[in-house]
C-alpha atoms as a PDB file:
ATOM      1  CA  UNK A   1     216.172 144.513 -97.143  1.00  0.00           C
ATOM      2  CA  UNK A   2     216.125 144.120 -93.376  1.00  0.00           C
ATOM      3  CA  UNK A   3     215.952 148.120 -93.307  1.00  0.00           C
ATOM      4  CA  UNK A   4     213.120 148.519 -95.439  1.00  0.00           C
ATOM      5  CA  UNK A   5     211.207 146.217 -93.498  1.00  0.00           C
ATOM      6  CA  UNK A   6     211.765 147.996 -90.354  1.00  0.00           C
ATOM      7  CA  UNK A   7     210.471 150.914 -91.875  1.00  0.00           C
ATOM      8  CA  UNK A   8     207.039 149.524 -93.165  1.00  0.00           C
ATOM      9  CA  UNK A   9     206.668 148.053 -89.861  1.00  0.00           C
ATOM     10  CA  UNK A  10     207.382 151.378 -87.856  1.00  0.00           C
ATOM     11  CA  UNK A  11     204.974 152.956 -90.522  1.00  0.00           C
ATOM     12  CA  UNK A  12     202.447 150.376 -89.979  1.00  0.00           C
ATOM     13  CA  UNK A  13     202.909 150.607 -86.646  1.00  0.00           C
ATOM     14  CA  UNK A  14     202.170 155.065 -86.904  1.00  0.00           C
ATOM     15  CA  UNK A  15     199.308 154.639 -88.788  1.00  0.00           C
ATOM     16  CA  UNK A  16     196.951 151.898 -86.920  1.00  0.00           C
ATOM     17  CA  UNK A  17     197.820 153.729 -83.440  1.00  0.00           C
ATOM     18  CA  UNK A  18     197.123 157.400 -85.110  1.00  0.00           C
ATOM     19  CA  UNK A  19     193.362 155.879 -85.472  1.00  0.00           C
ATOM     20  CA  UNK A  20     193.044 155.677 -81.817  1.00  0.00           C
ATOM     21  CA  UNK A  21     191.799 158.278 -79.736  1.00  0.00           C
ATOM     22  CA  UNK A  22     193.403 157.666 -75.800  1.00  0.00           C
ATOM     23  CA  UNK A  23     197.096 157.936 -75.409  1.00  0.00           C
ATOM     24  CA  UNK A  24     196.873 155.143 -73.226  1.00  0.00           C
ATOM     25  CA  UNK A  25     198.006 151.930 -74.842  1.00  0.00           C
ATOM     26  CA  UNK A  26     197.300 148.284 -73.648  1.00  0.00           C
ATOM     27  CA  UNK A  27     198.391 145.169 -75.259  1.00  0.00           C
ATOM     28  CA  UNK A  28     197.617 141.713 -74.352  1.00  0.00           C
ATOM     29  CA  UNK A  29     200.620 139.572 -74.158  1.00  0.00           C
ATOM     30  CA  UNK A  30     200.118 135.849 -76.507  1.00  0.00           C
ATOM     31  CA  UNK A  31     202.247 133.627 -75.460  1.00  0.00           C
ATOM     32  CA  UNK A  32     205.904 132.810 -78.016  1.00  0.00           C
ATOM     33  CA  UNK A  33     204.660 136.154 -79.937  1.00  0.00           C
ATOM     34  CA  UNK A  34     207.640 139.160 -79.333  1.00  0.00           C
ATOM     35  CA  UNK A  35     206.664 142.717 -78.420  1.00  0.00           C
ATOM     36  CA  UNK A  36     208.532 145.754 -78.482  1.00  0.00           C
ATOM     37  CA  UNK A  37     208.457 147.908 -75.353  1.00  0.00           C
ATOM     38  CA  UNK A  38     210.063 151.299 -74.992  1.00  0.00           C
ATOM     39  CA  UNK A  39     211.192 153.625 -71.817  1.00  0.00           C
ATOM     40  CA  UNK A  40     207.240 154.462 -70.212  1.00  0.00           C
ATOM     41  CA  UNK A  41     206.324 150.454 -71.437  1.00  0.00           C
ATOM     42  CA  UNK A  42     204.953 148.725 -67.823  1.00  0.00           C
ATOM     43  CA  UNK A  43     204.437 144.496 -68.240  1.00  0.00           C
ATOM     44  CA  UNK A  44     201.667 144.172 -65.769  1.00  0.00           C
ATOM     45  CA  UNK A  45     202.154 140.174 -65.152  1.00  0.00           C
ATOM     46  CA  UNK A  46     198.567 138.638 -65.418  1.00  0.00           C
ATOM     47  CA  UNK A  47     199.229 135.541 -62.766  1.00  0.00           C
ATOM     48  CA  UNK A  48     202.435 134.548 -60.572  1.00  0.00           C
ATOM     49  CA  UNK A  49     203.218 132.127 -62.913  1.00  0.00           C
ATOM     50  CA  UNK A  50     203.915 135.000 -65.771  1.00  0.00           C
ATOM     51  CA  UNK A  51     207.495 134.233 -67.517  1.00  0.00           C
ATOM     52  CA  UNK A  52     208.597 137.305 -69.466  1.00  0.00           C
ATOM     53  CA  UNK A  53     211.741 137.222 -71.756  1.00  0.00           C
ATOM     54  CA  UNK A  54     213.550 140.406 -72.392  1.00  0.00           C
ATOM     55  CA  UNK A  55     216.376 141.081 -74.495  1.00  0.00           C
ATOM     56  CA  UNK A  56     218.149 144.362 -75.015  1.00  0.00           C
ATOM     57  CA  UNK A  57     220.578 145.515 -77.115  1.00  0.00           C
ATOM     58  CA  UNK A  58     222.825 148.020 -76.261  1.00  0.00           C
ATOM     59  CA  UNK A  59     222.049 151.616 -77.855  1.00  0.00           C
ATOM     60  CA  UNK A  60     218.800 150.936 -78.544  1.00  0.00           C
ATOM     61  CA  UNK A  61     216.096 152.608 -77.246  1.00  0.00           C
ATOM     62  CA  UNK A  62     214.035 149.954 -77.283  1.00  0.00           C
ATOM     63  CA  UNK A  63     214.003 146.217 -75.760  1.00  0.00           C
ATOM     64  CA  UNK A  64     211.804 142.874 -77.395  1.00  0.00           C
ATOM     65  CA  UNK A  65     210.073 140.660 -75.244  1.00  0.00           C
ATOM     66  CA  UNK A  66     207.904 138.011 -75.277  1.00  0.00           C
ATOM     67  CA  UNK A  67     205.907 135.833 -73.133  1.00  0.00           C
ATOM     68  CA  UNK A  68     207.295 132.434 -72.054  1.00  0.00           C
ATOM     69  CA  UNK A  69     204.356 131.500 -69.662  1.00  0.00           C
ATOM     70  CA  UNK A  70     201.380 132.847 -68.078  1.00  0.00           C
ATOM     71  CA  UNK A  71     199.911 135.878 -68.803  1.00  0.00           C
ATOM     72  CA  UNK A  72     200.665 139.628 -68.987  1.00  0.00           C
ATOM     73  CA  UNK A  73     199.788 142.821 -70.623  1.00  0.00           C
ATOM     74  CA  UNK A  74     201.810 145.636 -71.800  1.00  0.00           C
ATOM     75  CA  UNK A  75     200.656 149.266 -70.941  1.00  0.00           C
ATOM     76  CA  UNK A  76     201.487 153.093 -71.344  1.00  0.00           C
ATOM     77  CA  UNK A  77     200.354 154.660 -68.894  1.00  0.00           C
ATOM     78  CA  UNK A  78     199.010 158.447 -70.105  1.00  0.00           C
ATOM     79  CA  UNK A  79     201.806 160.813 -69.628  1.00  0.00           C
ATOM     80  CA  UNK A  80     201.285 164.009 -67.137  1.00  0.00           C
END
C-alpha cells in the first residue's frame, strides 16, 4: 500500500512540474509541512530565526525536511 502511494505521488509530482516551462524550481517553505529535497536542492533561510529539520536516511537519494520556525524557500538552481 505504502508503495503504491509513493508512486502516485512521484507521478503526481512528474506531471504538475512537466507543465512548467523554467528548470528553475522555487518552493516556499509553510511552516510543520515536510518537503523533499534532493542533491542540487539549496534552503535559502528567509530570516535568522529560520529552524529547518532534516532527516536522512541512509541510501536514499533524497532527504525530508520541514520548517520548524521562520521562513525559507527551497530552490534549484538551473543546471549549466
Amino acid at each position: 500500500m505504502l508503495k503504491t502511494i509513493l508512486i502516485f505521488t512521484a507521478i503526481t509530482f512528474l506531471v504538475i512540474g512537466c507543465g512548467k516551462s523554467d528548470s528553475s524550481k522555487e518552493r516556499v517553505m509553510k511552516i510543520g509541512e515536510s518537503y523533499s529535497v534532493s542533491q542540487g536542492d539549496v534552503v535559502v533561510k528567509g530570516s535568522e530565526k529560520a529552524t529547518i529539520r532534516v532527516v536522512h536516511i541512509l541510501d536514499k537519494e533524497t532527504s525530508t525536511i520541514s520548517l520548524v520556525e521562520g521562513n525559507a524557500t527551497i530552490t534549484h538552481p538551473k543546471q549549466k
